[in-house]
PDB file of N, CA and C in Angstrom:
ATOM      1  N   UNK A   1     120.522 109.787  83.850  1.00  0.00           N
ATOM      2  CA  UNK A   1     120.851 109.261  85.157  1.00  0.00           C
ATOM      3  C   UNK A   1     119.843 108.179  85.517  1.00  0.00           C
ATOM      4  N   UNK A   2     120.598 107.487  86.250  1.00  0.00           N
ATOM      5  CA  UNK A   2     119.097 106.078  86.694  1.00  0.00           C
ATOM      6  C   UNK A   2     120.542 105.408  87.875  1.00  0.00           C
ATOM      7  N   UNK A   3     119.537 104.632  88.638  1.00  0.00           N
ATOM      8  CA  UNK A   3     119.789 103.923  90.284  1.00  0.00           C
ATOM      9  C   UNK A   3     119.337 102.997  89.506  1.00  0.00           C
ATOM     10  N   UNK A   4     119.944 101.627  89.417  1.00  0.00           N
ATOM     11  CA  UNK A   4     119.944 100.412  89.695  1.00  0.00           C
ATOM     12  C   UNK A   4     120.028  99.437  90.507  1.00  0.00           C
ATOM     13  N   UNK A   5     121.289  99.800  91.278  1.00  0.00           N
ATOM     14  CA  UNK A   5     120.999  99.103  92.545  1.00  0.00           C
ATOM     15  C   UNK A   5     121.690  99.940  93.880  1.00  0.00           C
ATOM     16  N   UNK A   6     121.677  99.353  94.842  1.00  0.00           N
ATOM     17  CA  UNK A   6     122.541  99.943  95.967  1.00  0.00           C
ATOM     18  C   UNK A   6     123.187  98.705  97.399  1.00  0.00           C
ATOM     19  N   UNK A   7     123.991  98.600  97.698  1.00  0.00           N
ATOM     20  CA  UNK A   7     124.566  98.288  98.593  1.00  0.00           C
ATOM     21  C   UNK A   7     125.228  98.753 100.050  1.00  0.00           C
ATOM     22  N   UNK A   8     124.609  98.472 100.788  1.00  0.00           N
ATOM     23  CA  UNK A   8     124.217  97.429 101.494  1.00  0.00           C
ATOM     24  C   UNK A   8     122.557  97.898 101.362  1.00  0.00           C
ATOM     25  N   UNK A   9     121.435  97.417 101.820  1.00  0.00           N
ATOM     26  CA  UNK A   9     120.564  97.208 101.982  1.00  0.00           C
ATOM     27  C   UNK A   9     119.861  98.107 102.745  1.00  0.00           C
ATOM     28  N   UNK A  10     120.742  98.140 103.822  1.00  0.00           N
ATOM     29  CA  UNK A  10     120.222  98.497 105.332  1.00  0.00           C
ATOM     30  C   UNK A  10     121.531  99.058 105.349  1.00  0.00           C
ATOM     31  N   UNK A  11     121.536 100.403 106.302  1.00  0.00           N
ATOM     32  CA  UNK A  11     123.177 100.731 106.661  1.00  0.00           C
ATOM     33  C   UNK A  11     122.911 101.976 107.835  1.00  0.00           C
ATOM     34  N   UNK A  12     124.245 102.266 108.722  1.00  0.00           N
ATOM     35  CA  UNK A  12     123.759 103.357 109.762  1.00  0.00           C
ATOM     36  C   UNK A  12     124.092 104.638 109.108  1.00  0.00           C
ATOM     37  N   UNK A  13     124.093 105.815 109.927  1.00  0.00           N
ATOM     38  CA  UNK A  13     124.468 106.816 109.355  1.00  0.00           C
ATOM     39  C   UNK A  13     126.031 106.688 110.023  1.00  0.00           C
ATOM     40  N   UNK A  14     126.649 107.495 108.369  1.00  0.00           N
ATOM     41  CA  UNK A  14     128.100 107.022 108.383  1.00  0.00           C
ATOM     42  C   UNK A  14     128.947 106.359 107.666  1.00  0.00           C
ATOM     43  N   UNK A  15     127.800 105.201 107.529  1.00  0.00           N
ATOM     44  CA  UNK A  15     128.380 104.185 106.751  1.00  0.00           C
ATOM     45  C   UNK A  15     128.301 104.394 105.216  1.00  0.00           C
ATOM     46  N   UNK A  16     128.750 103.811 104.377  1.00  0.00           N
ATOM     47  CA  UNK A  16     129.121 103.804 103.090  1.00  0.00           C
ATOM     48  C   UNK A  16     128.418 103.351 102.312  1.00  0.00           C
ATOM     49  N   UNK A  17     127.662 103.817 101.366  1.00  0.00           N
ATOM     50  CA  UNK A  17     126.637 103.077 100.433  1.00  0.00           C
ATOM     51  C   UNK A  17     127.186 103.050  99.033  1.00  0.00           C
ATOM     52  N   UNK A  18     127.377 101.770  98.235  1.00  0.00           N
ATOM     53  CA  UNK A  18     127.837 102.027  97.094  1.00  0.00           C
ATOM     54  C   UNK A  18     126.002 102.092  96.284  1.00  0.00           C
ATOM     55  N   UNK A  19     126.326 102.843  94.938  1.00  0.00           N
ATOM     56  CA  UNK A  19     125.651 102.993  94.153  1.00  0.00           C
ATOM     57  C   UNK A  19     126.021 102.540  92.727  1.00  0.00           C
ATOM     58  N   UNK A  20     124.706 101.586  91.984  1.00  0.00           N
ATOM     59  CA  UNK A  20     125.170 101.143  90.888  1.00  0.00           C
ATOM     60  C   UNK A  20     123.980 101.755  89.539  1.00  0.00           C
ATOM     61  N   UNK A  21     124.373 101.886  88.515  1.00  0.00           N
ATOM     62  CA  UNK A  21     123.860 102.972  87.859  1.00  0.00           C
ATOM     63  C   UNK A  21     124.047 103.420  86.680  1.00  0.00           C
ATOM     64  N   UNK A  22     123.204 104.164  85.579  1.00  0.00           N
ATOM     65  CA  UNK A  22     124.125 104.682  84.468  1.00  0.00           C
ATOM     66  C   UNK A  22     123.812 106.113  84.743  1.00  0.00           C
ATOM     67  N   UNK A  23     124.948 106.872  83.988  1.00  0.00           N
ATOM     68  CA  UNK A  23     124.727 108.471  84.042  1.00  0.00           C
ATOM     69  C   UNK A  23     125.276 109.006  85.128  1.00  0.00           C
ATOM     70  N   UNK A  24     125.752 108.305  85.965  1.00  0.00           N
ATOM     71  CA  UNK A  24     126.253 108.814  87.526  1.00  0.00           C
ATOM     72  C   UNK A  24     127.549 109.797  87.682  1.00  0.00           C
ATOM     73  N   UNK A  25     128.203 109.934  86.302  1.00  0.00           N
ATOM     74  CA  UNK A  25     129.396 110.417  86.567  1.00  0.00           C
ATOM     75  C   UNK A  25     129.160 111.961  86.705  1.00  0.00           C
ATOM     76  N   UNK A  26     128.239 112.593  86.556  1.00  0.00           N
ATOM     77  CA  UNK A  26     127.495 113.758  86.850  1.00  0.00           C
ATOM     78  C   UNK A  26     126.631 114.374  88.366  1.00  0.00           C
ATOM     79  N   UNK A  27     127.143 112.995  89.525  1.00  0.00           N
ATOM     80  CA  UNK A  27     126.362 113.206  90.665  1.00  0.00           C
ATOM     81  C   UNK A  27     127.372 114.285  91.418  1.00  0.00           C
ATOM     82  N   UNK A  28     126.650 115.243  91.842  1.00  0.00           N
ATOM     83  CA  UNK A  28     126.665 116.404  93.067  1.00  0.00           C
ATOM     84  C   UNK A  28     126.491 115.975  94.044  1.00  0.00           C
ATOM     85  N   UNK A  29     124.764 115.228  94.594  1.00  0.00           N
ATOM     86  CA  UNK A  29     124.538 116.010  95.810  1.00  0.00           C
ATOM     87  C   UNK A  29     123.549 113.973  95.824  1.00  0.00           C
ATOM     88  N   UNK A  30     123.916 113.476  97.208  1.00  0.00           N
ATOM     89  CA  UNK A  30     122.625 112.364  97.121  1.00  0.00           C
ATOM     90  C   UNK A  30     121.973 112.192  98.225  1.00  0.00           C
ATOM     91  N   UNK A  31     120.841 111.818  98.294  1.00  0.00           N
ATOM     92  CA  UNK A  31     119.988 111.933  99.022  1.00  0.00           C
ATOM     93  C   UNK A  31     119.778 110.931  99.640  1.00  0.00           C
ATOM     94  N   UNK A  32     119.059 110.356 101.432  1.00  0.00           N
ATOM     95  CA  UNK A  32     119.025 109.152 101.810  1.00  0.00           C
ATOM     96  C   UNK A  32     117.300 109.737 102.168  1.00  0.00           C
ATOM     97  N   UNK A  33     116.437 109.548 101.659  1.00  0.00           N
ATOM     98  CA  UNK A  33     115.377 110.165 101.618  1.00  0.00           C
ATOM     99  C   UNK A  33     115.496 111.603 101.650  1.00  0.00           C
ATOM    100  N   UNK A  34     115.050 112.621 102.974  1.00  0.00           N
ATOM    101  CA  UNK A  34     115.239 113.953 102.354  1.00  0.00           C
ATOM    102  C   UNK A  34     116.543 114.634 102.785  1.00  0.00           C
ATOM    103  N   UNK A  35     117.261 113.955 103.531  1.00  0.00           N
ATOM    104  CA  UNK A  35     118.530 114.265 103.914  1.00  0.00           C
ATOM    105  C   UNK A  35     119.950 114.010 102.486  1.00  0.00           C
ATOM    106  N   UNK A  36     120.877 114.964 102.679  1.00  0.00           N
ATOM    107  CA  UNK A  36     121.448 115.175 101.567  1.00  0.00           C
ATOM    108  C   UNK A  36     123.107 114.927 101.946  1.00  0.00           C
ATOM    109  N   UNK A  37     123.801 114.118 101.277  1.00  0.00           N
ATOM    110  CA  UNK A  37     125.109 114.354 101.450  1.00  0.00           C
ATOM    111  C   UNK A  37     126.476 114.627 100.110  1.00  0.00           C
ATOM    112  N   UNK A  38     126.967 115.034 100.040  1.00  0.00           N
ATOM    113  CA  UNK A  38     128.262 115.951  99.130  1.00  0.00           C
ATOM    114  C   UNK A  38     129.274 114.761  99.748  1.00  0.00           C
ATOM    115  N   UNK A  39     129.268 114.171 100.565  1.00  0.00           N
ATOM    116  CA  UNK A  39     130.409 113.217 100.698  1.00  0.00           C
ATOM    117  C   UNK A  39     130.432 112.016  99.953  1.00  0.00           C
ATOM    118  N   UNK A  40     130.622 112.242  98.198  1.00  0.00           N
ATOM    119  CA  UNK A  40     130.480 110.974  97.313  1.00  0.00           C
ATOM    120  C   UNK A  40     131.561 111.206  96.890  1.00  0.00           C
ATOM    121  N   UNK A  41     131.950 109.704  96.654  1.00  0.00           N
ATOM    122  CA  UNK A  41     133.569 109.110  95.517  1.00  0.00           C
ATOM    123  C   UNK A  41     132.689 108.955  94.737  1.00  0.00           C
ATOM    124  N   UNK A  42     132.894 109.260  93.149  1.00  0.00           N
ATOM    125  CA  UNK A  42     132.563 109.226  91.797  1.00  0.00           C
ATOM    126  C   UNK A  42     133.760 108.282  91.673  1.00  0.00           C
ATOM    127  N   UNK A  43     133.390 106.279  91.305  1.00  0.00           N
ATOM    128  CA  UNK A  43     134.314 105.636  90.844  1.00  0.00           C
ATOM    129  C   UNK A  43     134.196 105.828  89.055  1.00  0.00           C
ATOM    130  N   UNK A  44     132.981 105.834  89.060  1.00  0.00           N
ATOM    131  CA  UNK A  44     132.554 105.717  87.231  1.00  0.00           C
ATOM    132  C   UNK A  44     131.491 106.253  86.973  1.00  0.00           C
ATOM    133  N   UNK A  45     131.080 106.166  85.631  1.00  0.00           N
ATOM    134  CA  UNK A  45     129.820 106.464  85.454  1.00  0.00           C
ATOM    135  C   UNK A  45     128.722 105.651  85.923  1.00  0.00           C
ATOM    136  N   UNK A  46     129.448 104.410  86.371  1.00  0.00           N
ATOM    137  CA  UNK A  46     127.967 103.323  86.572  1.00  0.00           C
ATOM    138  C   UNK A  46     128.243 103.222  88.171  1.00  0.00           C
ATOM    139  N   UNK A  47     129.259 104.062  88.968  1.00  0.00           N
ATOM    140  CA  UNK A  47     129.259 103.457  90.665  1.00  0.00           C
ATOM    141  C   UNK A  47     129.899 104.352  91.109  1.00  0.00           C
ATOM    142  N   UNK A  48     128.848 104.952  92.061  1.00  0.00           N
ATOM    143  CA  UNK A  48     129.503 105.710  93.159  1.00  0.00           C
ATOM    144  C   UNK A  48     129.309 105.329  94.695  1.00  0.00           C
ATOM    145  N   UNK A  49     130.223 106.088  95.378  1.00  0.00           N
ATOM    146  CA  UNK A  49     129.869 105.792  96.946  1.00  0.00           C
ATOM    147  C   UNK A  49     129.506 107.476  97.301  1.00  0.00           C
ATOM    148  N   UNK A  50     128.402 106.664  98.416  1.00  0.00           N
ATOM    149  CA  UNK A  50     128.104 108.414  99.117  1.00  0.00           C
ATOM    150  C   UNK A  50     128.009 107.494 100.570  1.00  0.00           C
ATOM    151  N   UNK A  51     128.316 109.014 101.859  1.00  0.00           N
ATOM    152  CA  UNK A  51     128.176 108.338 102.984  1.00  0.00           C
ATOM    153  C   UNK A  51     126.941 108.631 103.336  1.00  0.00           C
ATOM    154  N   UNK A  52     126.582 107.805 104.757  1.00  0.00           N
ATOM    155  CA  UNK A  52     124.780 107.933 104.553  1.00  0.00           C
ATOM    156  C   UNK A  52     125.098 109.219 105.905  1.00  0.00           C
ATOM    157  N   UNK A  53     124.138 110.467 105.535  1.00  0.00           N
ATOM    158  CA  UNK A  53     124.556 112.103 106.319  1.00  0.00           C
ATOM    159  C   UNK A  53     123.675 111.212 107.687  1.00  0.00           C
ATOM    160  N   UNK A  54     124.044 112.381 109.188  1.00  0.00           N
ATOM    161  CA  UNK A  54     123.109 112.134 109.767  1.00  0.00           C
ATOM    162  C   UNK A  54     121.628 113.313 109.698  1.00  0.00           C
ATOM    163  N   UNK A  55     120.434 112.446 110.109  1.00  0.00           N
ATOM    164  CA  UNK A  55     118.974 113.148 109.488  1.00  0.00           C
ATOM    165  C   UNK A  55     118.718 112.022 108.468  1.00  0.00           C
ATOM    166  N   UNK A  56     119.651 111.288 108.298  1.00  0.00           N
ATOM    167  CA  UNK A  56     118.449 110.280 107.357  1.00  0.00           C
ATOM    168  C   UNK A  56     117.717 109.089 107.563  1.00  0.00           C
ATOM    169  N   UNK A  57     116.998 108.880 107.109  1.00  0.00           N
ATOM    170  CA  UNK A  57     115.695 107.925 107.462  1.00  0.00           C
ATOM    171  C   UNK A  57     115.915 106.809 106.246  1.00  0.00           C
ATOM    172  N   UNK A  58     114.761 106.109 106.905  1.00  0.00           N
ATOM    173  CA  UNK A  58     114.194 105.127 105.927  1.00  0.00           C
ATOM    174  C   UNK A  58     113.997 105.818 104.917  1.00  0.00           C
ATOM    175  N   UNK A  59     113.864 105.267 103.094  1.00  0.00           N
ATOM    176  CA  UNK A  59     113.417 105.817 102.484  1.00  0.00           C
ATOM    177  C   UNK A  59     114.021 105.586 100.866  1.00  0.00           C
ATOM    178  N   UNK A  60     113.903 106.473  99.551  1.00  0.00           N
ATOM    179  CA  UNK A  60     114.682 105.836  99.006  1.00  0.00           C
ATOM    180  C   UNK A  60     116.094 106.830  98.440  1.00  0.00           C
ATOM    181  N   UNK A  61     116.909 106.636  97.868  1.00  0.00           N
ATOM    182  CA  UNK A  61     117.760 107.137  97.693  1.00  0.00           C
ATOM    183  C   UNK A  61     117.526 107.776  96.016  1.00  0.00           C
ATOM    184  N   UNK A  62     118.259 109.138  96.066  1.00  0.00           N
ATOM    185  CA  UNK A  62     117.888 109.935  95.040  1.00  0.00           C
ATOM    186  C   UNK A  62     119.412 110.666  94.497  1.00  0.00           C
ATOM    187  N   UNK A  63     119.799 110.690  93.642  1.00  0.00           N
ATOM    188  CA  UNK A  63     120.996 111.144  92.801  1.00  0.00           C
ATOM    189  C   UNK A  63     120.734 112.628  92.246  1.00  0.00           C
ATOM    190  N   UNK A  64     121.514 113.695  92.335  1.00  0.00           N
ATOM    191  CA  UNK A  64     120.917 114.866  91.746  1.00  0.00           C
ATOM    192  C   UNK A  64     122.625 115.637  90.945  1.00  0.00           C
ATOM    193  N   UNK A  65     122.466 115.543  90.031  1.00  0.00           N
ATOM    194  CA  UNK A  65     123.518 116.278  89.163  1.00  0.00           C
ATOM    195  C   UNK A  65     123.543 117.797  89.329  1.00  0.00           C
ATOM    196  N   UNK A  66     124.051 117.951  87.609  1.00  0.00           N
ATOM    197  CA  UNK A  66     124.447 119.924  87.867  1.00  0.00           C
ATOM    198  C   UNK A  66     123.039 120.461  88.311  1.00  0.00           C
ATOM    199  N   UNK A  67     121.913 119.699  88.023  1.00  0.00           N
ATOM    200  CA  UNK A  67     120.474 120.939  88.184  1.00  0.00           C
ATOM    201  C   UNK A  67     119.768 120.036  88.171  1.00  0.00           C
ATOM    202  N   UNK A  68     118.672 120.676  89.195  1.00  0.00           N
ATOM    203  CA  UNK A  68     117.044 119.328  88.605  1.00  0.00           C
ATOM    204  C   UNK A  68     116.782 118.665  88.114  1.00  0.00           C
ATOM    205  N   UNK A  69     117.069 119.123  86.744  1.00  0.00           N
ATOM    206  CA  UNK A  69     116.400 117.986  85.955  1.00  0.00           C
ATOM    207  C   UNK A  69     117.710 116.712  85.790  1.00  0.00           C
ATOM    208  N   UNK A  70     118.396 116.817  86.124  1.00  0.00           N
ATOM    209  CA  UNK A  70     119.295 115.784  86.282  1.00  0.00           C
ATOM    210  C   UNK A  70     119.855 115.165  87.369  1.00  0.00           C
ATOM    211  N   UNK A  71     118.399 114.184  87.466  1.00  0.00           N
ATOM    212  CA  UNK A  71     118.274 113.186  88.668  1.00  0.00           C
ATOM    213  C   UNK A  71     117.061 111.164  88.162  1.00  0.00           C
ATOM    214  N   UNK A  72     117.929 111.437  89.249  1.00  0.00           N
ATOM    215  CA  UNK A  72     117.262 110.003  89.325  1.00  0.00           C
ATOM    216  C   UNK A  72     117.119 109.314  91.236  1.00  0.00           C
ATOM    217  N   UNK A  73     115.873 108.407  90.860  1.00  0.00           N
ATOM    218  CA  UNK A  73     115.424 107.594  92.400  1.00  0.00           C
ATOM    219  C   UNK A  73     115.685 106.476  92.614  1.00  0.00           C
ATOM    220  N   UNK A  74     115.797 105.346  93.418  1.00  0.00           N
ATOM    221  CA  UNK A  74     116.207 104.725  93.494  1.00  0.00           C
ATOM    222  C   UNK A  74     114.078 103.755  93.361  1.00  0.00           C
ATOM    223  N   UNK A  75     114.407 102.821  92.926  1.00  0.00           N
ATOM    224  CA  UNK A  75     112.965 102.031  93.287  1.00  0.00           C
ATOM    225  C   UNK A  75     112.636 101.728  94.012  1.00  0.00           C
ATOM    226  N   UNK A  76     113.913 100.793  94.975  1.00  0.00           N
ATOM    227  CA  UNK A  76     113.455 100.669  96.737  1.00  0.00           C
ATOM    228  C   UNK A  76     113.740 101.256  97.371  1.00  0.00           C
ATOM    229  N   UNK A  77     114.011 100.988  98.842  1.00  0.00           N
ATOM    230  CA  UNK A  77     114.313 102.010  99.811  1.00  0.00           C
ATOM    231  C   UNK A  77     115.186 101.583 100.413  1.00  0.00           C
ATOM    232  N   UNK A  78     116.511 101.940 101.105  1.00  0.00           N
ATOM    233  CA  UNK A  78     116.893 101.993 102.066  1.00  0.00           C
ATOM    234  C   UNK A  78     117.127 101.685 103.708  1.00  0.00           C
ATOM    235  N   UNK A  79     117.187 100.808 104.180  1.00  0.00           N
ATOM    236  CA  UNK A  79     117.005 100.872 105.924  1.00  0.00           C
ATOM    237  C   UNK A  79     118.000 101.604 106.093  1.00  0.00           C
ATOM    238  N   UNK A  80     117.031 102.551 106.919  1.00  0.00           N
ATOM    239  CA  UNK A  80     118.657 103.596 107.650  1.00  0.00           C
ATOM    240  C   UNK A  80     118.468 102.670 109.423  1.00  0.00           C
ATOM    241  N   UNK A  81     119.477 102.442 110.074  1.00  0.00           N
ATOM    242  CA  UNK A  81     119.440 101.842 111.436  1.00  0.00           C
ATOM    243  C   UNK A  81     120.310 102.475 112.340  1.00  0.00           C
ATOM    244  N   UNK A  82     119.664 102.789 113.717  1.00  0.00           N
ATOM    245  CA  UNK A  82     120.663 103.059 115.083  1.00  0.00           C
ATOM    246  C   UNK A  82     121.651 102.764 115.270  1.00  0.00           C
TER     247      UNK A  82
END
């Protein structure tokens, strides 16, 4: 699994974040720092969308498959906004 990029930049809670990536076709659960959301479209292995939950912050975004060890972070971070 690995985060390459993400879209939009900045986004509110709610809104739609695509994710670009390899290994992704295995995502469960994603994270907008420590807040967690189950509301992802799996388009492929390289792009998913998750919505951003409310509780999330600035921070960076984290991918988590069947178990622990199958995850990945994102390098930057996120603006979460009002």
């Amino acid at each position: 699994m690995r985060i390459i990029n993400f879209s939009p930049k900045s986004a509110r809670k709610d809104e739609q974040v695509t994710i670009g990536g390899e290994g992704l076709l295995g995502t469960k659960i994603v994270y907008f720092n420590n807040a967690s959301t189950r509301e992802i479209s799996i388009k492929s292995d390289y792009i998913i969308h998750a919505k951003v939950p409310h509780g999330a912050s600035t921070g960076k975004i984290r991918v988590v498959g069947n178990n622990e060890q199958e995850q990945a972070t994102s390098e930057t971070i996120i603006t979460i906004r009002d």
